[in-house]
N, C-alpha and C. Protein backbone atom coordinates (compact mmCIF):
# COMPACT_ATOMS: atom_id res chain seq x y z
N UNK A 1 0.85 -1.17 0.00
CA UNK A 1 0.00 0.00 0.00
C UNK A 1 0.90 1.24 0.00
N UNK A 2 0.50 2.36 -0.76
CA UNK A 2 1.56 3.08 -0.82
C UNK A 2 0.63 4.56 -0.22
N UNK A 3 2.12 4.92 0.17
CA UNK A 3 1.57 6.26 1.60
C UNK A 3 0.20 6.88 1.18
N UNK A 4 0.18 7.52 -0.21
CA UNK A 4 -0.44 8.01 -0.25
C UNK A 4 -2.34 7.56 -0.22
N UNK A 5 -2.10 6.16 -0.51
CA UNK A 5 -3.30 5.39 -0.10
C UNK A 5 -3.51 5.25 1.23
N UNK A 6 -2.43 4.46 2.29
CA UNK A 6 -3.04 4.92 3.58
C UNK A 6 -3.26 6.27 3.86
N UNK A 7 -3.20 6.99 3.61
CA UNK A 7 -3.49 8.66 4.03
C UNK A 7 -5.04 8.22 3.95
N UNK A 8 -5.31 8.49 2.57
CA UNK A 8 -6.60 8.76 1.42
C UNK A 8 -8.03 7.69 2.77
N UNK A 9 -7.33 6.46 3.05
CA UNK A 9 -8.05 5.71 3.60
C UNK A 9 -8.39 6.03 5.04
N UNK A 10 -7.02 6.06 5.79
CA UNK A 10 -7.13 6.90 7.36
C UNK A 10 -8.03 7.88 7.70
N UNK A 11 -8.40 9.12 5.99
CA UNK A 11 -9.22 10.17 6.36
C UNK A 11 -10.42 10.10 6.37
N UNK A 12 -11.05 8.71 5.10
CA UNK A 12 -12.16 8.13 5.47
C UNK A 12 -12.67 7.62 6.69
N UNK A 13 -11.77 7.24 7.27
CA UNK A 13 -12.15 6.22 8.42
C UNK A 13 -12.76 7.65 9.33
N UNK A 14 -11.34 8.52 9.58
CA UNK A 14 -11.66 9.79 10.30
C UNK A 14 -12.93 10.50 10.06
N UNK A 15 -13.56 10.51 8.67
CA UNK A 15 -14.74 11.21 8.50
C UNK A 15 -15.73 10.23 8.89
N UNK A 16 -16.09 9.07 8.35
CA UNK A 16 -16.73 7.93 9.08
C UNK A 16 -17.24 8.29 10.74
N UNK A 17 -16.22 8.64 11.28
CA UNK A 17 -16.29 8.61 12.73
C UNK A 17 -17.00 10.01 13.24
N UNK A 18 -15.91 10.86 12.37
CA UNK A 18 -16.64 12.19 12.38
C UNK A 18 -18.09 12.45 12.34
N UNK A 19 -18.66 11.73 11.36
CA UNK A 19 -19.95 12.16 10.63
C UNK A 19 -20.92 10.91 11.97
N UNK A 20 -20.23 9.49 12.24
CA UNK A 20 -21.21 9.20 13.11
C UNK A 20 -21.36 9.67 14.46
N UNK A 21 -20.11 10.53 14.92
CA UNK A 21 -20.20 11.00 16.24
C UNK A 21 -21.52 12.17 16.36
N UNK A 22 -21.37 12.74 15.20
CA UNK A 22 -22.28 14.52 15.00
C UNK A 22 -23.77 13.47 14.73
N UNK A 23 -24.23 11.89 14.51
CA UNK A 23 -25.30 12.21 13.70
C UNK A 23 -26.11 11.16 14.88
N UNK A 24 -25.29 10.61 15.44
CA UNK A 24 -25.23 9.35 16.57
C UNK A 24 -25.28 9.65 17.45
N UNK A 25 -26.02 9.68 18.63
CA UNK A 25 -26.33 10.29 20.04
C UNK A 25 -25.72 8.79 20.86
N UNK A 26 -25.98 8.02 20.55
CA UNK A 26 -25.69 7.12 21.42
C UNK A 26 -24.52 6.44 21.38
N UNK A 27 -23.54 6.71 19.71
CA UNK A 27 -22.38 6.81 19.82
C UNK A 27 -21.37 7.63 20.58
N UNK A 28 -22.17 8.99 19.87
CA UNK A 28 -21.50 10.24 20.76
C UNK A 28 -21.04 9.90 22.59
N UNK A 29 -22.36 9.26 23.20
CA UNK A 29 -22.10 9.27 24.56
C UNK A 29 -21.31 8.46 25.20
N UNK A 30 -21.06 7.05 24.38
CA UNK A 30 -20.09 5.73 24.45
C UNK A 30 -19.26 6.74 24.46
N UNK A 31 -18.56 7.44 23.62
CA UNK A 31 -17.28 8.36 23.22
C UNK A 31 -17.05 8.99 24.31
N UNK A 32 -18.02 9.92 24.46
CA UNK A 32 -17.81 10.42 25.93
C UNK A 32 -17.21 9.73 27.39
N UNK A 33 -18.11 8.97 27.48
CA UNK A 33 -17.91 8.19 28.55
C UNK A 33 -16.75 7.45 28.99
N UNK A 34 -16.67 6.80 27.08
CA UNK A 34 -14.89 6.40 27.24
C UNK A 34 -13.90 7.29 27.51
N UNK A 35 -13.89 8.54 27.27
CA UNK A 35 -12.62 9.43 27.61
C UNK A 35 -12.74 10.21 28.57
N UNK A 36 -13.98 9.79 29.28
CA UNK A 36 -13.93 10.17 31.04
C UNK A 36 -13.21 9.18 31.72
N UNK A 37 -13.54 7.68 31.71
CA UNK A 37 -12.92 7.24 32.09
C UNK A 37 -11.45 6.53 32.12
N UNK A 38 -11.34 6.96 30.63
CA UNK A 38 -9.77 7.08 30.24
C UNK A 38 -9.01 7.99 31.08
N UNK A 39 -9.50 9.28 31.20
CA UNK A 39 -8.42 10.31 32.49
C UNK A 39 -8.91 10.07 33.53
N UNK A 40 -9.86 9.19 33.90
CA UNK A 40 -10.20 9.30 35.08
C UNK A 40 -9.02 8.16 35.57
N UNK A 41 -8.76 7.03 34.99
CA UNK A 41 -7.86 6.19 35.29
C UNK A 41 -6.85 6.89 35.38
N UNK A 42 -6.00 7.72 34.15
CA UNK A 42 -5.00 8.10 34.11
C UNK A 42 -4.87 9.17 35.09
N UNK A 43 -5.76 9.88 35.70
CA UNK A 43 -5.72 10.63 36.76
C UNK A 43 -5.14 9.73 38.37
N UNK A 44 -5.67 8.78 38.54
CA UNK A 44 -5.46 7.50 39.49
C UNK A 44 -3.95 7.18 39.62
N UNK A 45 -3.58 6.84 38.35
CA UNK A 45 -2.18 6.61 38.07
C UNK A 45 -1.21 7.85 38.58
N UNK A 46 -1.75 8.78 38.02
CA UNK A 46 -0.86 9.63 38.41
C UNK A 46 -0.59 10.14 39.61
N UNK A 47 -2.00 9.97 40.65
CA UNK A 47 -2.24 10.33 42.19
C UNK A 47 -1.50 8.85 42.96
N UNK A 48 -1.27 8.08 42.60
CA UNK A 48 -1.47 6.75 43.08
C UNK A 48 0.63 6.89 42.60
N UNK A 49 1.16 7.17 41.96
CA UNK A 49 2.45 7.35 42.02
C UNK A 49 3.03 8.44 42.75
N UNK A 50 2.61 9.44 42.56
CA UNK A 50 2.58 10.56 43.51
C UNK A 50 2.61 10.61 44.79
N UNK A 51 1.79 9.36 45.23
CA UNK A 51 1.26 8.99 46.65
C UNK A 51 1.88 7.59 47.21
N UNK A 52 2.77 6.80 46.63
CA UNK A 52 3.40 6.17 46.71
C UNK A 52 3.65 5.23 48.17
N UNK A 53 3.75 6.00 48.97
CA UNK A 53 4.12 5.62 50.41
C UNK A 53 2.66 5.23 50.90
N UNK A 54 2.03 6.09 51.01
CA UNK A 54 -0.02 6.44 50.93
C UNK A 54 -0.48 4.58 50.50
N UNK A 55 -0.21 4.28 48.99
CA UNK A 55 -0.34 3.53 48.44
C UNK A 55 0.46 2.01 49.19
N UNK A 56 1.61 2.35 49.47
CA UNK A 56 2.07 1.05 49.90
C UNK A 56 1.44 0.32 51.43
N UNK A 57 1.28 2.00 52.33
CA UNK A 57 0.91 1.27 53.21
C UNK A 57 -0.57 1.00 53.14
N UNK A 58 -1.77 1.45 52.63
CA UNK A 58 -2.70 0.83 52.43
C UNK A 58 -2.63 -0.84 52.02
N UNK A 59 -2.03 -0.60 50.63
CA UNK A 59 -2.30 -2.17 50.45
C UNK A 59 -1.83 -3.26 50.71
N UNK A 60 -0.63 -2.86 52.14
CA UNK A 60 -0.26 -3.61 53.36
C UNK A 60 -1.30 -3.97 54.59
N UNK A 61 -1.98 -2.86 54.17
CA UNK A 61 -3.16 -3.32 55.17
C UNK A 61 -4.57 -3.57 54.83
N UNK A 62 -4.53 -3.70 53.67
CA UNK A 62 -5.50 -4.29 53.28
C UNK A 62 -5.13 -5.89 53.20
N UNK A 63 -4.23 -6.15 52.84
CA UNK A 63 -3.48 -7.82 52.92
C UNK A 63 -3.76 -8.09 54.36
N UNK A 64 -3.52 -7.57 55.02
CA UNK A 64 -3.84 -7.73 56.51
C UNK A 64 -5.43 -8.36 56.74
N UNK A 65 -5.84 -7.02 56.34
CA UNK A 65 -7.20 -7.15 56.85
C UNK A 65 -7.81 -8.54 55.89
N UNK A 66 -7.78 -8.53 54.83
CA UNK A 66 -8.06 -10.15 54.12
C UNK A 66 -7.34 -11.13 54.97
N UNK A 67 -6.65 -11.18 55.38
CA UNK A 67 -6.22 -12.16 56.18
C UNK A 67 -6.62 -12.08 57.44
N UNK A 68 -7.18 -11.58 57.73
CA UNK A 68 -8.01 -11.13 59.30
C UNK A 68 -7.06 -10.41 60.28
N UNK A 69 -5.44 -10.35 60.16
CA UNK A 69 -4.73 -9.83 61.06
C UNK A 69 -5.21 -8.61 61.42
N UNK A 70 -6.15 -7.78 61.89
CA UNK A 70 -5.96 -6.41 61.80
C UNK A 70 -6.45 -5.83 62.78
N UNK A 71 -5.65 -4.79 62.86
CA UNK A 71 -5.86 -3.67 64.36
C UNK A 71 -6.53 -2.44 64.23
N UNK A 72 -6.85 -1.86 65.28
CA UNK A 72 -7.22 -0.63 65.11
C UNK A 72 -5.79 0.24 65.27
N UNK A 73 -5.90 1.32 65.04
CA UNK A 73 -4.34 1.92 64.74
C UNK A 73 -5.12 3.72 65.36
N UNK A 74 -4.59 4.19 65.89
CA UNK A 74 -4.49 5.45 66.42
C UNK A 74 -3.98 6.25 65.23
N UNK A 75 -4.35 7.55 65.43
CA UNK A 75 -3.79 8.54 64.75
C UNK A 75 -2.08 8.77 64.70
N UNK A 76 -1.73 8.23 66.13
CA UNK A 76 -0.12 8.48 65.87
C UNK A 76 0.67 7.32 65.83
N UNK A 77 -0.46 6.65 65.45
CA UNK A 77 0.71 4.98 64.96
C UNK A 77 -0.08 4.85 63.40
N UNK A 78 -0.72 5.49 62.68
CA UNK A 78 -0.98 5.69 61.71
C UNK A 78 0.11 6.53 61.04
N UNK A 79 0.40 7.59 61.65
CA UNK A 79 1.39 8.80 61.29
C UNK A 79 3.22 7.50 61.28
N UNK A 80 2.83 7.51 62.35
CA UNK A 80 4.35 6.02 62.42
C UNK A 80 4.37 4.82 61.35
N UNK A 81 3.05 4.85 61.25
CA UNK A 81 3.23 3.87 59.40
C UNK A 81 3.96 4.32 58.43
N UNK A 82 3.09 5.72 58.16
CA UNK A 82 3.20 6.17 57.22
C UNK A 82 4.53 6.80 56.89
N UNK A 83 4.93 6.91 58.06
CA UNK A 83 6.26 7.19 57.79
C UNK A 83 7.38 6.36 57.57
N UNK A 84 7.49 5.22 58.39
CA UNK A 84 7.96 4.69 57.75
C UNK A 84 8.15 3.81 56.30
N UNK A 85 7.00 4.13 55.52
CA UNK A 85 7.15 3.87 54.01
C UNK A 85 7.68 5.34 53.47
N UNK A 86 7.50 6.32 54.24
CA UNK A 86 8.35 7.51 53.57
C UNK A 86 9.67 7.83 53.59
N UNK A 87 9.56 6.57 55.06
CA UNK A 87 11.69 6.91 55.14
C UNK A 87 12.32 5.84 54.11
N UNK A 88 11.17 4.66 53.68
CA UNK A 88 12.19 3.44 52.60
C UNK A 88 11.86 4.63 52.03
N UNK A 89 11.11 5.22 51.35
CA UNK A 89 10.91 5.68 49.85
C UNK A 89 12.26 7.16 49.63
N UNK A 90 12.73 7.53 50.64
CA UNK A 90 13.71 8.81 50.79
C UNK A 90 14.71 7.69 50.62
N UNK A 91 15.11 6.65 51.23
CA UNK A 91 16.70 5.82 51.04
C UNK A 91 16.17 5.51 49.69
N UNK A 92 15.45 4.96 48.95
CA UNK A 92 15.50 4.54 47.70
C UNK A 92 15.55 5.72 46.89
N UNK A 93 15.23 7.08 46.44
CA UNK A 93 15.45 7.95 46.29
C UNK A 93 16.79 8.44 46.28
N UNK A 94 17.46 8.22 47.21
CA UNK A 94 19.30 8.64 47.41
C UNK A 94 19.95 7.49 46.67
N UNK A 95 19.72 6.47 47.15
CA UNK A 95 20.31 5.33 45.91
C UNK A 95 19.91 5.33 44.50
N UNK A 96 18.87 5.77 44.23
CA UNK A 96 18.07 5.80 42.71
C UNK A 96 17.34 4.69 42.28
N UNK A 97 17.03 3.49 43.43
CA UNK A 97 16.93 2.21 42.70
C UNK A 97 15.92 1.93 44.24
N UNK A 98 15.41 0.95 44.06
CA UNK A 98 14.50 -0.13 45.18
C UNK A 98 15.32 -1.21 45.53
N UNK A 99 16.37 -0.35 46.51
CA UNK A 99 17.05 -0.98 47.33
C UNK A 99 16.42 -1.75 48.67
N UNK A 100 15.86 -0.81 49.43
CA UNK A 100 14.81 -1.42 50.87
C UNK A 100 13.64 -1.32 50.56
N UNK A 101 12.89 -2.16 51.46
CA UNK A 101 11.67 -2.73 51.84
C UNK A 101 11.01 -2.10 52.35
N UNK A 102 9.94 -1.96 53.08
CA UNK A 102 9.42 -2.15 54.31
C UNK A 102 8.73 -3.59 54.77
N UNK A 103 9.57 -4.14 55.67
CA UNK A 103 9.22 -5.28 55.84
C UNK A 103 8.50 -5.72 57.47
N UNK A 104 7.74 -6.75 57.38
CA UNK A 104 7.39 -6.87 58.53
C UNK A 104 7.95 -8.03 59.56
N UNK A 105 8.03 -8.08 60.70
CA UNK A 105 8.81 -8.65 61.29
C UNK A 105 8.83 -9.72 61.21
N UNK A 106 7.25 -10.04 62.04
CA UNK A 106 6.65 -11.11 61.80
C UNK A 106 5.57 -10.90 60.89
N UNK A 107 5.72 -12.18 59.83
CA UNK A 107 4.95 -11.65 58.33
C UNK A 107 3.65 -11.78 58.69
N UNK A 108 2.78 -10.92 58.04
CA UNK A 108 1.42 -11.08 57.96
C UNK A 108 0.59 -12.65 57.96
N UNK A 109 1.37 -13.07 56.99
CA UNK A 109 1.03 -14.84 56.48
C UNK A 109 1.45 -15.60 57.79
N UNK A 110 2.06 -15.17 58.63
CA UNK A 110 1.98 -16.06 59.99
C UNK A 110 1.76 -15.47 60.95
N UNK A 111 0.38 -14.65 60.86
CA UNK A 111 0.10 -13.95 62.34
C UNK A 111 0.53 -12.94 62.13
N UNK A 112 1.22 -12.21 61.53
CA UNK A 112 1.80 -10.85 61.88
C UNK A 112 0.77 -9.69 61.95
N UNK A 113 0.43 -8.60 62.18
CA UNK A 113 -0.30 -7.50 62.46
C UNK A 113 0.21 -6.34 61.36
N UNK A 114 -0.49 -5.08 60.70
CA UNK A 114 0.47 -4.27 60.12
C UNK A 114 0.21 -2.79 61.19
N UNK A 115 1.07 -3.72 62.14
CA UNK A 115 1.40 -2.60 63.28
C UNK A 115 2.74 -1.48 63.56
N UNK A 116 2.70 -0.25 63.38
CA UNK A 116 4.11 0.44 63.80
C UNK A 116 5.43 -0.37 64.10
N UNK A 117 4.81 -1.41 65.72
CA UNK A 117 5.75 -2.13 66.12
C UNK A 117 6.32 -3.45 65.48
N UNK A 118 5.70 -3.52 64.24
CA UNK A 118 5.90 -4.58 63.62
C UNK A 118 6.43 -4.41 62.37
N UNK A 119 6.75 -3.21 62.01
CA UNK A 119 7.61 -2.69 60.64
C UNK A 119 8.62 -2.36 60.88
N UNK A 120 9.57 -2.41 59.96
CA UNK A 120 11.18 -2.47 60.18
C UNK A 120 11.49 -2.02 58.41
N UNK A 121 12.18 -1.12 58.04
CA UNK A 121 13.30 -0.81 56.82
C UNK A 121 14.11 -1.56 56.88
N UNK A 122 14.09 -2.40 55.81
CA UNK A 122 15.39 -3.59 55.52
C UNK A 122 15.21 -3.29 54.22
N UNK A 123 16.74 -4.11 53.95
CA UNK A 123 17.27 -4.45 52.09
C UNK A 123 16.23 -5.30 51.43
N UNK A 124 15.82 -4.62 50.35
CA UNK A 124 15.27 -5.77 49.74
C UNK A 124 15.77 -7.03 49.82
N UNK A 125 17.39 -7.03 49.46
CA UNK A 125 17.70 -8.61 49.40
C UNK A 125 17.77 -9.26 50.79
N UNK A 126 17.86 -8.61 51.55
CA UNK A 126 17.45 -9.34 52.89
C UNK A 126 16.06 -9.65 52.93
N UNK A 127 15.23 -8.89 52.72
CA UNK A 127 13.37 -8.99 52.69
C UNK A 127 13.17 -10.50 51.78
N UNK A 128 13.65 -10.24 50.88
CA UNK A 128 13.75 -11.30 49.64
C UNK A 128 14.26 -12.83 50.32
N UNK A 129 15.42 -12.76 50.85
CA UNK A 129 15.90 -14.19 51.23
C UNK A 129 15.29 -14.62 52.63
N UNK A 130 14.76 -13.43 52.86
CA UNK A 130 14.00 -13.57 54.77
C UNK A 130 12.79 -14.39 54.32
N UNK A 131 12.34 -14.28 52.94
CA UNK A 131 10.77 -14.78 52.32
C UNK A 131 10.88 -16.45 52.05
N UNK A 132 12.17 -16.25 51.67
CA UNK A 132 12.43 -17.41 51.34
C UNK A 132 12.89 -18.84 52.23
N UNK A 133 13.73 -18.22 52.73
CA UNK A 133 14.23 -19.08 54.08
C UNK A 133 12.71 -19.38 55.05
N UNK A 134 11.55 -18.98 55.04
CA UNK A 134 10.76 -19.17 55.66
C UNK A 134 9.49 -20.22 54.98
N UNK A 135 9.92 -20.23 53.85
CA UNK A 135 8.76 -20.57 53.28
C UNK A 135 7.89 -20.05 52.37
N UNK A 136 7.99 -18.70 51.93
CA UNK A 136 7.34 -17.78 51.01
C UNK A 136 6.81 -16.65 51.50
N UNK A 137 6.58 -15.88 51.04
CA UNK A 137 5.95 -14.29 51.93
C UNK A 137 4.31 -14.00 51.90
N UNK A 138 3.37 -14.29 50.83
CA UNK A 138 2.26 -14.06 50.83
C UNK A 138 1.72 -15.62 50.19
């Protein structure tokens, strides 16, 4: 096919779409709808990287809570979570790479809690062979 035929064809398609979006109400609104929820995702993504630490420790404790381990947590052992996924995320930051963890002492998968007193900053490759030597992590 030569360029100038895909062009010729691409603009059909484009008017095609054109002409059914303006004549099609119920196309039109599929359209719509899809590119709400296209940024609405990509909005997510972008809050959800941004928020990083936010993100990790939630879905540490949501693993928890599916597994039934779970506590109630105070405002300042909430703040003590959260920070400590902000202090791995500052050492990984100075290294440039996902060097540490946040790992838990005693793992969730055997009783563990996702309690302040039960989180610890370690090396990944320690987190990693700690998973292993035990039996697996999740």
């Amino acid at each position: 096919m030569t360029p100038e035929k895909f062009e010729e064809r691409k603009k059909a398609q484009t008017d095609r779409a054109m002409w059914r979006y303006h004549n099609d109400p119920t196309y039109r609104e599929k359209e719509r709808l899809k590119n709400i929820s296209e940024r609405s995702r990509a909005n997510k993504r972008k809050w959800n990287h941004a928020n990083g630490a936010y993100m990790d420790s939630f879905q540490s404790a949501r693993r928890a809570k599916i597994r039934g381990h779970t506590v109630v947590l105070t405002q300042d052992e909430k703040k003590r979570v959260g920070t400590c996924y902000k202090f791995r995320d500052v050492l990984n930051a100075v290294h440039g790479k996902a060097m540490f963890h946040v790992d838990h002492k005693q793992p969730i998968a055997r009783g563990g809690t996702h309690h302040p007193d039960n989180l610890q900053v370690t090396t990944a490759h320690y987190n990693v062979t700690k998973a292993t030597k035990r039996g697996g992590g999740y």
